[in-house]
N, C-alpha and C. Protein backbone atom coordinates (compact mmCIF):
# COMPACT_ATOMS: atom_id res chain seq x y z
N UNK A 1 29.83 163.91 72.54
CA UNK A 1 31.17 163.76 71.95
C UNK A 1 32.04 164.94 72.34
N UNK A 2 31.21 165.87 72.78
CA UNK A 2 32.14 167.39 72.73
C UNK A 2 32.59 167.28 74.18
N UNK A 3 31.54 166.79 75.08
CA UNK A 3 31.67 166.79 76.22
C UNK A 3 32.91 165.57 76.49
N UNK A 4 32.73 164.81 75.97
CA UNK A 4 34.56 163.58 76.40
C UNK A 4 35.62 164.69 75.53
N UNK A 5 35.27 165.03 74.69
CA UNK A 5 36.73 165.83 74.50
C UNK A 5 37.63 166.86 74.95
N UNK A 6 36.74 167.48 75.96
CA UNK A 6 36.55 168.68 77.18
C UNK A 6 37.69 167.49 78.45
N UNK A 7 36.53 166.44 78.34
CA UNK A 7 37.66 165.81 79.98
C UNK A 7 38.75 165.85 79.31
N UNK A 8 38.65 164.81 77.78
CA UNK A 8 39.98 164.51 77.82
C UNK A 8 41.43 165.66 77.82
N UNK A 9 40.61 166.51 77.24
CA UNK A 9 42.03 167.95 77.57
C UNK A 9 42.11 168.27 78.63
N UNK A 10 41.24 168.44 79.93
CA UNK A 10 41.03 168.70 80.95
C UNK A 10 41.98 168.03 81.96
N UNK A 11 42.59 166.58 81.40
CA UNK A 11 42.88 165.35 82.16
C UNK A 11 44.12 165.62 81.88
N UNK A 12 44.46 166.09 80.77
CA UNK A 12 45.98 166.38 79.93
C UNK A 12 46.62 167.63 80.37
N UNK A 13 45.42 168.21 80.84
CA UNK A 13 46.09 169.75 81.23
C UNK A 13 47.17 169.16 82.65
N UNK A 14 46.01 168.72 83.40
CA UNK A 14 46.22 168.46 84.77
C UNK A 14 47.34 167.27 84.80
N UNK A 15 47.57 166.64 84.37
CA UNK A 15 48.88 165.83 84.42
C UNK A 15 49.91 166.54 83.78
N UNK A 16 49.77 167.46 82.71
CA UNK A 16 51.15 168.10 83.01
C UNK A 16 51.45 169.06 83.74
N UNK A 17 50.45 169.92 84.10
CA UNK A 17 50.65 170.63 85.73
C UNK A 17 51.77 169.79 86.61
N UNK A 18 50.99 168.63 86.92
CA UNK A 18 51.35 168.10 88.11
C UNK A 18 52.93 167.64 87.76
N UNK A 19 53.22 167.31 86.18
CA UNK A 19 54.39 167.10 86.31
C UNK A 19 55.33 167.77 86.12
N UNK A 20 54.97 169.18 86.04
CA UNK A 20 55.84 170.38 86.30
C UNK A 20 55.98 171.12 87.19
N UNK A 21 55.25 170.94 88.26
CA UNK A 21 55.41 171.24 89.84
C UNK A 21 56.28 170.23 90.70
N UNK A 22 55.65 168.72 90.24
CA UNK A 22 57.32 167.48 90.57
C UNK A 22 58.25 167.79 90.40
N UNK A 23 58.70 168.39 89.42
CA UNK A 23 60.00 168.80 89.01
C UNK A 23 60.40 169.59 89.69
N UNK A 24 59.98 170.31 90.24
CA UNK A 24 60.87 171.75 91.75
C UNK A 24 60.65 171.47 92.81
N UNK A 25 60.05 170.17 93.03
CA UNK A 25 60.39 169.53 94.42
C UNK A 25 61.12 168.82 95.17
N UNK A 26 61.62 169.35 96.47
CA UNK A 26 62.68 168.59 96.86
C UNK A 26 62.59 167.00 97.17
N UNK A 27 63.63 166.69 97.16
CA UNK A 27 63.81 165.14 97.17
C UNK A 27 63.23 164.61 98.86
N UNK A 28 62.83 163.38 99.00
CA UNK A 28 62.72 163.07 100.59
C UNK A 28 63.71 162.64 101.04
N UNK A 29 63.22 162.82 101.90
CA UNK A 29 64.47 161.76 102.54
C UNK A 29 64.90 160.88 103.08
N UNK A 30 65.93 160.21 102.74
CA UNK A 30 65.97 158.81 102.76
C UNK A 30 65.77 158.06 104.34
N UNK A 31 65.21 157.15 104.30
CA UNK A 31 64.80 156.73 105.90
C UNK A 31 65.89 155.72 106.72
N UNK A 32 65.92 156.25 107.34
CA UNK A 32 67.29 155.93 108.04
C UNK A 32 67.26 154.10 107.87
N UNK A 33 68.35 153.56 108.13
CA UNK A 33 68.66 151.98 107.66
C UNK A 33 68.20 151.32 106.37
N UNK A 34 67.90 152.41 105.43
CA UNK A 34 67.73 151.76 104.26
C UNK A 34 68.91 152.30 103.19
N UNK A 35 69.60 153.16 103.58
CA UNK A 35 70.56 153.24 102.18
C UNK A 35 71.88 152.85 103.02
N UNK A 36 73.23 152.45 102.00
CA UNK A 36 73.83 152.32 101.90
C UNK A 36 75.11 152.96 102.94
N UNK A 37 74.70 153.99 102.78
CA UNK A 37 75.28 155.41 103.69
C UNK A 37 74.82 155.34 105.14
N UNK A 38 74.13 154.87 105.76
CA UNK A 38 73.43 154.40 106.81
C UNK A 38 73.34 153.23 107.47
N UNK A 39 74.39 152.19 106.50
CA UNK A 39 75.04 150.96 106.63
C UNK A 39 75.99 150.59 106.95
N UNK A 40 76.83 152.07 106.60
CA UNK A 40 78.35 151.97 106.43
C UNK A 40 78.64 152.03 108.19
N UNK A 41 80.27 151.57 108.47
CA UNK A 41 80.39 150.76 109.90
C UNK A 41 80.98 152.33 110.56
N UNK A 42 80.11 153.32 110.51
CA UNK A 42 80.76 154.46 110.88
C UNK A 42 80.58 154.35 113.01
N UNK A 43 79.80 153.73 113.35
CA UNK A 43 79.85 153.75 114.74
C UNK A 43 81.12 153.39 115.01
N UNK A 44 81.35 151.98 114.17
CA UNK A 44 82.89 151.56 115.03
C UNK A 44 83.91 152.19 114.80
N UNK A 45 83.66 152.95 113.37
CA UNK A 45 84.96 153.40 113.27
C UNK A 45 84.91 154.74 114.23
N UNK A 46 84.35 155.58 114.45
CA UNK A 46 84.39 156.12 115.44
C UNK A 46 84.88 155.84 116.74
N UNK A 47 84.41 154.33 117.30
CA UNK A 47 84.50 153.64 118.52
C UNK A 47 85.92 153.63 118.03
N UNK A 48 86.43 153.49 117.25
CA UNK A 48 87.99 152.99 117.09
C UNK A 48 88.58 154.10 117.51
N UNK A 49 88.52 155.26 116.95
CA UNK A 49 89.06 156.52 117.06
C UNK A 49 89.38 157.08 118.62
N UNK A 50 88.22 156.27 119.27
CA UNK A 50 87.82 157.02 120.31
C UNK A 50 88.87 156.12 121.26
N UNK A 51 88.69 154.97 120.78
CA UNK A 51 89.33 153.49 121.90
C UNK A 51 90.90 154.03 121.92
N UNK A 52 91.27 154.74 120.54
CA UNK A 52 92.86 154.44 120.20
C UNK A 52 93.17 155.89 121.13
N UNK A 53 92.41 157.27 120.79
CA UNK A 53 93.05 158.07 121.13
C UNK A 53 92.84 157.90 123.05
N UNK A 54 91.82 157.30 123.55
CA UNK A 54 92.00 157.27 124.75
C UNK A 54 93.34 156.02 125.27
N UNK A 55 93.48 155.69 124.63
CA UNK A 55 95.20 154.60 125.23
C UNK A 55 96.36 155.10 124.85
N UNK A 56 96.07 155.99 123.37
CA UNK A 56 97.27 156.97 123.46
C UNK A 56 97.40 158.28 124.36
N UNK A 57 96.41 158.80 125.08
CA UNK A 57 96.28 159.37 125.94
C UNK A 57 97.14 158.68 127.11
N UNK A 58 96.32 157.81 128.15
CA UNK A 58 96.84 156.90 128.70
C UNK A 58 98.04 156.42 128.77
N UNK A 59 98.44 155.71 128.13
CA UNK A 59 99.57 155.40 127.36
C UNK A 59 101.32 156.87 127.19
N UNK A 60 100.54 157.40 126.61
CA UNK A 60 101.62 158.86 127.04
C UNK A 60 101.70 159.27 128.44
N UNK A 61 100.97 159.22 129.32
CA UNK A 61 101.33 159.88 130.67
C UNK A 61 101.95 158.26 131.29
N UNK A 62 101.52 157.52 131.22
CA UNK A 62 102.40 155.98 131.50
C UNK A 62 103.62 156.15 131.55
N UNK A 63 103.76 156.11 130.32
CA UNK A 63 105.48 156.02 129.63
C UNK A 63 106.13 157.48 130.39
N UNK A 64 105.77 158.54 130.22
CA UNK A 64 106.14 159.68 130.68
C UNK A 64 106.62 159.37 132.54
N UNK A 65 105.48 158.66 132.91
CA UNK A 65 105.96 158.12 134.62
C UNK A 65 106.98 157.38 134.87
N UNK A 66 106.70 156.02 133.77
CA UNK A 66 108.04 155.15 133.32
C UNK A 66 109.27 155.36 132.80
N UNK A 67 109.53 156.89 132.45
CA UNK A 67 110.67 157.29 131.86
C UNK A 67 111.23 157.62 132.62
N UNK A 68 110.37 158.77 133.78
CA UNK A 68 111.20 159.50 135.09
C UNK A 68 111.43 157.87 135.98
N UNK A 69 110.65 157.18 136.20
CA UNK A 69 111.65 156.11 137.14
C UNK A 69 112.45 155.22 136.52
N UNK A 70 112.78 155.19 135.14
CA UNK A 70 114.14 154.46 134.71
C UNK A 70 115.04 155.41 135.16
N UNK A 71 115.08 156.19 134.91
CA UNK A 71 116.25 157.67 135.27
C UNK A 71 116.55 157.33 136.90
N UNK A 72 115.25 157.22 137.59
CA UNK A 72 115.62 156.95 138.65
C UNK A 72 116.51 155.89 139.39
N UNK A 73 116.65 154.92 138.89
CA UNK A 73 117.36 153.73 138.86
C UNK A 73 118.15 153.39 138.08
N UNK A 74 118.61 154.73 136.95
CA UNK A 74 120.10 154.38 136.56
C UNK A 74 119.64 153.73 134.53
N UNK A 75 118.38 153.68 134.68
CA UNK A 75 118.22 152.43 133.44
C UNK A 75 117.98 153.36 131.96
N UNK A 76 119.39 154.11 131.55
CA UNK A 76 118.94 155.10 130.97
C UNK A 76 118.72 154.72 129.56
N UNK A 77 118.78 153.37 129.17
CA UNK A 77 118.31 152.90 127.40
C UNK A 77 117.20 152.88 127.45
N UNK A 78 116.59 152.63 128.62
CA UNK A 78 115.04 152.55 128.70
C UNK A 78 114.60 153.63 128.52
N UNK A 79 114.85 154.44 129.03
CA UNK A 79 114.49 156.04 129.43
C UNK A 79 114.28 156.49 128.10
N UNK A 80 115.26 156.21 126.47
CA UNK A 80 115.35 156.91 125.64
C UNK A 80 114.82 155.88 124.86
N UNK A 81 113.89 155.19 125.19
CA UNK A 81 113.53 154.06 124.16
C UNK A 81 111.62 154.85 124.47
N UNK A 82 111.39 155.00 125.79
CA UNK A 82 110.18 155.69 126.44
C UNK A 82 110.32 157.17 125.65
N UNK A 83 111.39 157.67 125.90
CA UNK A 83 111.27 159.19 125.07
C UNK A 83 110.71 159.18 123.69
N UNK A 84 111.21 158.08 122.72
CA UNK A 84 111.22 157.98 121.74
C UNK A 84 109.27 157.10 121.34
N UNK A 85 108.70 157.16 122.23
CA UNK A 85 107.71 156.54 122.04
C UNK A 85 107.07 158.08 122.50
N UNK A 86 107.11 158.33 123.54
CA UNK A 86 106.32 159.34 124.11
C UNK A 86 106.54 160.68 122.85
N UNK A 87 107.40 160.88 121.93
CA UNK A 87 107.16 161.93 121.18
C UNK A 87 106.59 161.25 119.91
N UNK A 88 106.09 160.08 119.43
CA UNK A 88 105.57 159.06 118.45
C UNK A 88 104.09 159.54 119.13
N UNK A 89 103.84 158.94 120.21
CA UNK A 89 102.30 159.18 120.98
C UNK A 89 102.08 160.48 120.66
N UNK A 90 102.81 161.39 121.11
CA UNK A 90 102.09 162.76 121.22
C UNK A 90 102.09 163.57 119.43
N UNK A 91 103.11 162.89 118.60
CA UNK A 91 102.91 163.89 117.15
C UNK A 91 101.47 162.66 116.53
N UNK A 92 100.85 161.84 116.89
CA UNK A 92 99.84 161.28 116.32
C UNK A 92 99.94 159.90 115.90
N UNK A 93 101.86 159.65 115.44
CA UNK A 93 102.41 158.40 114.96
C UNK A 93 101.98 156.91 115.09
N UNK A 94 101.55 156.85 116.72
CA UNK A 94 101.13 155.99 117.48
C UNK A 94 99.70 155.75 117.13
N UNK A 95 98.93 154.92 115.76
CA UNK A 95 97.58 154.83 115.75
C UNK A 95 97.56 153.97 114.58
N UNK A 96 97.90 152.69 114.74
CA UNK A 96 97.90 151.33 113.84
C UNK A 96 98.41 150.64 114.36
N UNK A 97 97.91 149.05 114.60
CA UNK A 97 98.45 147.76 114.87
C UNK A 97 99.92 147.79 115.02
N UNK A 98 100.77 148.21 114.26
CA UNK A 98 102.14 148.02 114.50
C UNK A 98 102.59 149.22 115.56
N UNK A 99 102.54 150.08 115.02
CA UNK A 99 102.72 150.88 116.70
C UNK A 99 102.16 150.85 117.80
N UNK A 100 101.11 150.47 117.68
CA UNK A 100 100.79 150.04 118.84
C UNK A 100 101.12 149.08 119.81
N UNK A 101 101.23 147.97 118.88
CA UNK A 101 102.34 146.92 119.21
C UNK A 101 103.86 147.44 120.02
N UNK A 102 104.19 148.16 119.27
CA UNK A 102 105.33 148.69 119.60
C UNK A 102 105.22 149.53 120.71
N UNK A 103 104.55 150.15 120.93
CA UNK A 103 104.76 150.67 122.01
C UNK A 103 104.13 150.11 123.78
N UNK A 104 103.50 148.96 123.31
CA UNK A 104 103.24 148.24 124.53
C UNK A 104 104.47 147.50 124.72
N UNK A 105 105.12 146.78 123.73
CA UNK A 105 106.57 146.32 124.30
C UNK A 105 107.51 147.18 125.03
N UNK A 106 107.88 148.43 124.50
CA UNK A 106 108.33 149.12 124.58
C UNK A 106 108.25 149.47 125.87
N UNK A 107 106.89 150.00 126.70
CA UNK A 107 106.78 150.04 127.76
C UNK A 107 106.84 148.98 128.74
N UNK A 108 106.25 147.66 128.19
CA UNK A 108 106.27 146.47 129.09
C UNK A 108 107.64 145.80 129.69
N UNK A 109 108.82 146.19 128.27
CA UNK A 109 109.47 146.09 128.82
C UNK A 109 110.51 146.78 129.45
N UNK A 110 110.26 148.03 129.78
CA UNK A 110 110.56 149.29 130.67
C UNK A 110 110.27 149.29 132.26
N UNK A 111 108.50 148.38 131.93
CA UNK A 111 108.25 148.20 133.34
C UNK A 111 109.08 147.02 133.94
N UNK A 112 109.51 146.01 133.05
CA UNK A 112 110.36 144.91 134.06
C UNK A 112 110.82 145.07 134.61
N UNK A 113 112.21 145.98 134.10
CA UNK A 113 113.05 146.47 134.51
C UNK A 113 112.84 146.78 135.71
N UNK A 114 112.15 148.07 135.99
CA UNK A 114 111.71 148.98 137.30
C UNK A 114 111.24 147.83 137.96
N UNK A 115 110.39 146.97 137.71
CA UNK A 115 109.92 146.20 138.36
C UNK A 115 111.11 145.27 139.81
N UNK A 116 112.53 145.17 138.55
CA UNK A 116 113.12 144.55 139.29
C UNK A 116 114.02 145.17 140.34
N UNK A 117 114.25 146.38 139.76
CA UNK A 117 115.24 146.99 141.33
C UNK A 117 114.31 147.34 142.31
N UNK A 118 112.92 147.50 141.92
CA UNK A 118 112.17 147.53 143.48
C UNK A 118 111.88 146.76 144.01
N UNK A 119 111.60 145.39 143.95
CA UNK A 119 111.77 144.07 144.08
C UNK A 119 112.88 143.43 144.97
N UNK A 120 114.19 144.44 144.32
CA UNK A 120 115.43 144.26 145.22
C UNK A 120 115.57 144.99 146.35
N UNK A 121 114.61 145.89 146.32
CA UNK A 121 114.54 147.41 146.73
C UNK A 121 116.19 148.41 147.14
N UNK A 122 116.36 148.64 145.83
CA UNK A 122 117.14 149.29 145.38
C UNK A 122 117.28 150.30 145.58
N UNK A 123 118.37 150.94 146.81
CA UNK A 123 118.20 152.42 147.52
C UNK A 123 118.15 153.87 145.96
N UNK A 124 117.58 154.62 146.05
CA UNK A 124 118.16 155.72 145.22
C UNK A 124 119.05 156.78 145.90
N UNK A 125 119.47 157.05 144.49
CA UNK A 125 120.45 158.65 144.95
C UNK A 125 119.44 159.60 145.32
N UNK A 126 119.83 160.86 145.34
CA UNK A 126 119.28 162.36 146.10
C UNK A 126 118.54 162.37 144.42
N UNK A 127 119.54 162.68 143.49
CA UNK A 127 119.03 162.64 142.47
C UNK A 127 117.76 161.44 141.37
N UNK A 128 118.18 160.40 142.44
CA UNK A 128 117.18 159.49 141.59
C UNK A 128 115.42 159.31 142.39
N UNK A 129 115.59 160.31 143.42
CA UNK A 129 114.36 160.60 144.63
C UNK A 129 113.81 161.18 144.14
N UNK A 130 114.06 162.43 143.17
CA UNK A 130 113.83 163.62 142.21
C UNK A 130 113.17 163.25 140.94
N UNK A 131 113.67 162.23 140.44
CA UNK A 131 112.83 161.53 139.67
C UNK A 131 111.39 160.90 139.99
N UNK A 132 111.80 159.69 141.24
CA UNK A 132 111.07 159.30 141.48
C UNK A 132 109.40 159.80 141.36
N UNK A 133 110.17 161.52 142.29
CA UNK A 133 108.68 162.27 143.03
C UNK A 133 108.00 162.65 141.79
N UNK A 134 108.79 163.13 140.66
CA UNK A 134 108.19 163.35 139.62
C UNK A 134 107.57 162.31 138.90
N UNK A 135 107.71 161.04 138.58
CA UNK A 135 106.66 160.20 138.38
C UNK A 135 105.38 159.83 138.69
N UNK A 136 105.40 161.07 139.88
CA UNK A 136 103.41 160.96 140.88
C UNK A 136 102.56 161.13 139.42
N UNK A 137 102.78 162.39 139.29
CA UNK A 137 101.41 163.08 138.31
C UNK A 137 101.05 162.01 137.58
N UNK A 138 102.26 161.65 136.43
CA UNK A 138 102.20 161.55 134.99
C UNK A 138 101.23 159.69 135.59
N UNK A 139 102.04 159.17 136.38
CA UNK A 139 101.05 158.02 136.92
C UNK A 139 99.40 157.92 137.03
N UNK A 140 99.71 158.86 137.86
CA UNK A 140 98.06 159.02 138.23
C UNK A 140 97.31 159.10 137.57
N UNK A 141 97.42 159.94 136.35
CA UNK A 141 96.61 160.58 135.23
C UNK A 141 96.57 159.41 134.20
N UNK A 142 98.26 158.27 134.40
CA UNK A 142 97.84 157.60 133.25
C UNK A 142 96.66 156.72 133.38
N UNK A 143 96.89 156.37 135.11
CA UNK A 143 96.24 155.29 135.98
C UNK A 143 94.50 155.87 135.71
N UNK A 144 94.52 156.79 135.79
CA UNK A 144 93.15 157.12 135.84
C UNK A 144 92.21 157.21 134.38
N UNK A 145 93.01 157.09 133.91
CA UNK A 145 92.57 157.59 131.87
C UNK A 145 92.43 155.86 131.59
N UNK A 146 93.07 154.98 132.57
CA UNK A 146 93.04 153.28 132.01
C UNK A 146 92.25 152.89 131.66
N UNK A 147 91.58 153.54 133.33
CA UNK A 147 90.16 152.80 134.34
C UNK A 147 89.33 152.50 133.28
N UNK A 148 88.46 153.61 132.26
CA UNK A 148 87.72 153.23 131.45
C UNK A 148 88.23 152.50 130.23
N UNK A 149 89.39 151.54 129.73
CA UNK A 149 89.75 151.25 128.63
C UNK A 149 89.16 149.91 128.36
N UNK A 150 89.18 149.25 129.56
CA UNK A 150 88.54 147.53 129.30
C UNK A 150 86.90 147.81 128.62
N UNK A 151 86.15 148.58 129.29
CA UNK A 151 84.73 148.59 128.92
C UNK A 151 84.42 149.37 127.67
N UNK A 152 85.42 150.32 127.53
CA UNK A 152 85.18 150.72 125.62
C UNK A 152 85.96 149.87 124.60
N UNK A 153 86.48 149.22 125.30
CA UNK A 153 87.46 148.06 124.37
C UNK A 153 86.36 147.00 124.06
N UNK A 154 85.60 146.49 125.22
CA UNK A 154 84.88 145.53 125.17
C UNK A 154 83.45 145.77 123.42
N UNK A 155 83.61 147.16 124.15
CA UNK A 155 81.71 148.07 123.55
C UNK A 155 82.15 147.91 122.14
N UNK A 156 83.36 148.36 121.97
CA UNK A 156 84.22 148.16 120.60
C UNK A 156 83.87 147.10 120.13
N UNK A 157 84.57 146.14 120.49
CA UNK A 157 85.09 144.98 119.92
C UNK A 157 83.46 144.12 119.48
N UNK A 158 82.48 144.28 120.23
CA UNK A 158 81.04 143.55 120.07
C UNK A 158 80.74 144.72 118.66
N UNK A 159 80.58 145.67 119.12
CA UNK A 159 80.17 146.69 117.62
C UNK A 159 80.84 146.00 116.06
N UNK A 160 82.30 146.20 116.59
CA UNK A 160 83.06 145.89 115.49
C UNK A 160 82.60 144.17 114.70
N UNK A 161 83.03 143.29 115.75
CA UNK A 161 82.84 141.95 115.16
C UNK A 161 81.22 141.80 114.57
N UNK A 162 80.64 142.12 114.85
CA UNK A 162 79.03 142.20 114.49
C UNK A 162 79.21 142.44 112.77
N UNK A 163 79.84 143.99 112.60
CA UNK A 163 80.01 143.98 111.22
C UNK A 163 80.54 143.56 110.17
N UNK A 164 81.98 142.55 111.17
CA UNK A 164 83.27 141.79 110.36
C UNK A 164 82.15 140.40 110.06
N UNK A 165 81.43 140.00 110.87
CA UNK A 165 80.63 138.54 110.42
C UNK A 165 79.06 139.27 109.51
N UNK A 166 78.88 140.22 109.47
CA UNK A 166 77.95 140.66 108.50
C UNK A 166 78.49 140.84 106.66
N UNK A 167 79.84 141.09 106.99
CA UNK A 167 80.67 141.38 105.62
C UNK A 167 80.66 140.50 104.90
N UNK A 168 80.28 140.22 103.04
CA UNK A 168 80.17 140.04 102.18
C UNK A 168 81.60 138.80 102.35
N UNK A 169 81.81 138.06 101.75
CA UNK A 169 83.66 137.49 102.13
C UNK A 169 84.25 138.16 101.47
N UNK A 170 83.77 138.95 100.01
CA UNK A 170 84.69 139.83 99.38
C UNK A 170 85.13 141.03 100.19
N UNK A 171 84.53 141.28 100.97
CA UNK A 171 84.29 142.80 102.06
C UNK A 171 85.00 142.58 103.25
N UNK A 172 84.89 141.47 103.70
CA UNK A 172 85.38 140.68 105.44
C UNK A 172 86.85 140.93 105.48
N UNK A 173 87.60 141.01 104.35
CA UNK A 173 88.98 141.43 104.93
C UNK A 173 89.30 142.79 104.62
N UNK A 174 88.34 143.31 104.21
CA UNK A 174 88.61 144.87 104.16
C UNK A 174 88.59 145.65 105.16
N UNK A 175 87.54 144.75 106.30
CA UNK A 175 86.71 145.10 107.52
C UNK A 175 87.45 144.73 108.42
N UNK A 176 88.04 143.62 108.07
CA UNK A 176 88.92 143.46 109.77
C UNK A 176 90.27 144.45 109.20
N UNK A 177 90.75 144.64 108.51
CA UNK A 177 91.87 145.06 108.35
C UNK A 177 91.87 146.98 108.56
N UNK A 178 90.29 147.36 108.69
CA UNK A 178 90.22 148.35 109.15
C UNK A 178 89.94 148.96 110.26
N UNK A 179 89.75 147.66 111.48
CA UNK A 179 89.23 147.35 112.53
C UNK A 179 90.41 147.03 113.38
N UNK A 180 91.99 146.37 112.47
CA UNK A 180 92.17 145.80 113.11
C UNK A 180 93.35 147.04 114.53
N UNK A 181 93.39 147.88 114.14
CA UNK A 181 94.16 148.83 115.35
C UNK A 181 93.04 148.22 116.86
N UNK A 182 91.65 149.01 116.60
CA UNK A 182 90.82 148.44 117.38
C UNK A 182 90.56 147.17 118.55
N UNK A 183 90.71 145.99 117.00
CA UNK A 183 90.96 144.86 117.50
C UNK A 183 92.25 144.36 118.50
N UNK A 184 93.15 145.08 118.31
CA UNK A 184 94.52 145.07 119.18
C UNK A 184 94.09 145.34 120.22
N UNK A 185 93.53 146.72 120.58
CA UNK A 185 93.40 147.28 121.79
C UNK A 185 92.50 146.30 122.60
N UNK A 186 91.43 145.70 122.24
CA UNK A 186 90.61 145.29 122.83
C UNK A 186 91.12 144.04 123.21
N UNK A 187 91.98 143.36 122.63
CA UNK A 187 92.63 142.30 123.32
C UNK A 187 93.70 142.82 124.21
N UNK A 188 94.01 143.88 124.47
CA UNK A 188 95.34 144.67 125.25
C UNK A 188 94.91 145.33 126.19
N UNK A 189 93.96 145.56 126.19
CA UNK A 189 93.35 146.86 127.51
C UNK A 189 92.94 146.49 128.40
N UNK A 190 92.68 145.38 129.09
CA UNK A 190 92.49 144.42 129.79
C UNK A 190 94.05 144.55 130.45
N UNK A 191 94.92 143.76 130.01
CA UNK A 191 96.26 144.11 130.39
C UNK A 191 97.27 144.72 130.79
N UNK A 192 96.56 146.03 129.76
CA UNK A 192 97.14 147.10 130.30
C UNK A 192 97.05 147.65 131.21
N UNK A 193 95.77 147.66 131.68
CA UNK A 193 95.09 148.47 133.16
C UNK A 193 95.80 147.41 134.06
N UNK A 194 95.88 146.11 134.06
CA UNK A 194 96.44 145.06 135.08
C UNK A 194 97.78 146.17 135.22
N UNK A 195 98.71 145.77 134.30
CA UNK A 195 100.25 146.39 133.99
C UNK A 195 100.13 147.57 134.93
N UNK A 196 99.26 148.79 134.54
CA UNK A 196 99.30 150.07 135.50
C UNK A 196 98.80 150.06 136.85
N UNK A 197 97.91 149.17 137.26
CA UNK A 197 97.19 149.03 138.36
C UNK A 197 98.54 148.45 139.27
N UNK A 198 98.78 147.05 138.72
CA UNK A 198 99.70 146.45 139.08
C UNK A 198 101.50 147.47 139.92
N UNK A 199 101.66 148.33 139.13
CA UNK A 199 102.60 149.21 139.10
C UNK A 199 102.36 150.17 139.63
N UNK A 200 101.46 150.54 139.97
CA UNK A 200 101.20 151.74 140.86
C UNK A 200 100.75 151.33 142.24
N UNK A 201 100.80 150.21 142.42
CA UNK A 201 100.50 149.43 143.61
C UNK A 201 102.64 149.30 144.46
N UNK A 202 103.23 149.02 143.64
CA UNK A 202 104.69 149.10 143.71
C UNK A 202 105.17 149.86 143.87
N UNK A 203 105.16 150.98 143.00
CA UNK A 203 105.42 152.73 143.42
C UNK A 203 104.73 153.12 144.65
N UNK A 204 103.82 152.82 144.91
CA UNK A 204 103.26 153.43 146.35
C UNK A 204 104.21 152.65 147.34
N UNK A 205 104.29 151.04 147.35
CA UNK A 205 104.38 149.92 148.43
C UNK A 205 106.22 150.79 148.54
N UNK A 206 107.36 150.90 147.45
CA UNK A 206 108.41 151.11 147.65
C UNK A 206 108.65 152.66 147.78
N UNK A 207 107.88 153.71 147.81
CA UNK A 207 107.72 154.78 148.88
C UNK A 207 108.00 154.89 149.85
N UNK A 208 106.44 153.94 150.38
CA UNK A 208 106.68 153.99 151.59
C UNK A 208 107.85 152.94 152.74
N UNK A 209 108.38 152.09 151.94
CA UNK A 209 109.01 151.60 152.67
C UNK A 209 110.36 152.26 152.88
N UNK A 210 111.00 153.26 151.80
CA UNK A 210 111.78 154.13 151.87
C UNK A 210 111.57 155.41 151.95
N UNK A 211 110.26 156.00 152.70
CA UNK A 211 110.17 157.13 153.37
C UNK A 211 110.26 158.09 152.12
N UNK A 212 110.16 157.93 151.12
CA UNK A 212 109.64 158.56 150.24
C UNK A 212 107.90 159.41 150.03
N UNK A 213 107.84 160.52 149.85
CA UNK A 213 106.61 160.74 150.20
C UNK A 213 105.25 160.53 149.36
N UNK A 214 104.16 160.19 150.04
CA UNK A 214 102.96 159.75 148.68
C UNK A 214 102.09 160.53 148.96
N UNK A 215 101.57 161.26 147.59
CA UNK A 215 100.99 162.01 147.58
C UNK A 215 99.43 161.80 147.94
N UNK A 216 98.54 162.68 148.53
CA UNK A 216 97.15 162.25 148.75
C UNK A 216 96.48 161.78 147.99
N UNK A 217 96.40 162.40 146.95
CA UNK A 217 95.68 161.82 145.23
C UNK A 217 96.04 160.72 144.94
N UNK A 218 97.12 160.20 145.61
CA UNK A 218 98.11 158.64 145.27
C UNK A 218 96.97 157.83 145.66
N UNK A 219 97.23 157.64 147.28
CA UNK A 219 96.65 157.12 147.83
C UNK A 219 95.00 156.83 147.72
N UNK A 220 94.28 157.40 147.07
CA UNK A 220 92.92 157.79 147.06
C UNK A 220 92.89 156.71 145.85
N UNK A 221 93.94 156.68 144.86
CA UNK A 221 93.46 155.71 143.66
C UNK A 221 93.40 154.37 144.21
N UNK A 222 94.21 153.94 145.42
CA UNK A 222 94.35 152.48 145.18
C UNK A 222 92.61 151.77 146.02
């Protein structure tokens, strides 16, 4: 009898040991894809961040090329409609569905324009040559920042929709509506690279047909 009453304190000691050493131990840790926090759509939104600031990148040296050749051809509402975007792009303004919107019109229809006096091929002044030459850089750089926009637009848009058809229906419009800058681009970037590719194919072709000079780096993109 003496001897069970020995374990049984013995048994009592040792469980509260043990549950006072639990107590100052750190927590584990949680295994990745099981909590909540590890669910959340942080890839895309990242991918978003990444998609938007590379077309506002893009996008600013564009318009910046497109501004010096409205000047060049006289088309100066355009010019200050491009100014007025290009300082939107560069203070951050430019990063939601509606500006974004806005500023692809904005430029698209900047490029018509240009589109059409070279088309006519429309001599320039001394002064509108000056422009012209200055439109190399800001081109090139936009032309080159494009190149990758279709294939992170694409990487996007599969990431993103994956999580918009995983969403709860109470959740699904929370998700596209936080997606949806994203979602713009990825239907636009495709286009856009056409638009710049397209246009820098024109700026080179009406160079050279007016002895205007093209720079080596020009030439190397097409």
């Amino acid at each position: 009898m003496r001897n069970k009453k020995l374990i049984v304190l013995l048994a009592s000691s040792l469980l509260a040991a043990g549950s006072a050493s639990g107590a100052g131990l750190p927590k584990l840790p949680k295994l990745p894809g099981l909590s909540k926090e590890a669910a959340a759509p942080a890839s895309s939104g990242t991918s978003q961040e990444g998609l938007v600031q590379r077309y506002v990148q893009a996008s600013t040296s564009f318009n910046m090329a497109l501004r010096e050749l409205a000047l060049a051809y006289g088309l100066k509402e355009h010019a200050a409609k491009l100014d007025a975007e290009i300082t939107a792009l560069q203070s951050g303004a430019v990063n939601d569905k509606d500006s974004l919107k806005k500023n692809t019109a904005v430029s698209s229809e900047a490029q018509a324009a240009v589109k059409e006096r070279m088309d006519q091929n429309e001599q320039l002044t001394e002064e509108g040559r000056k422009h012209y030459a200055a439109a190399w850089q800001p081109y090139i750089e936009g032309y080159r920042l494009s190149r990758t926009l279709p294939d992170e637009a694409s990487n996007f848009k599969a990431s993103a929709q994956t999580q918009i058809d995983s969403a709860s229906p109470l959740e699904k419009l929370k998700v596209v509506s936080k997606f949806s800058a994203g979602m713009f681009l990825a239907g636009e970037a495709p286009g856009f690279l056409g638009r710049v590719s397209t246009g820098f194919g024109q700026l080179v072709s009406y160079a050279q047909k007016n002895d205007i000079a093209v720079p080596k780096d020009a030439t190397a993109m097409l």
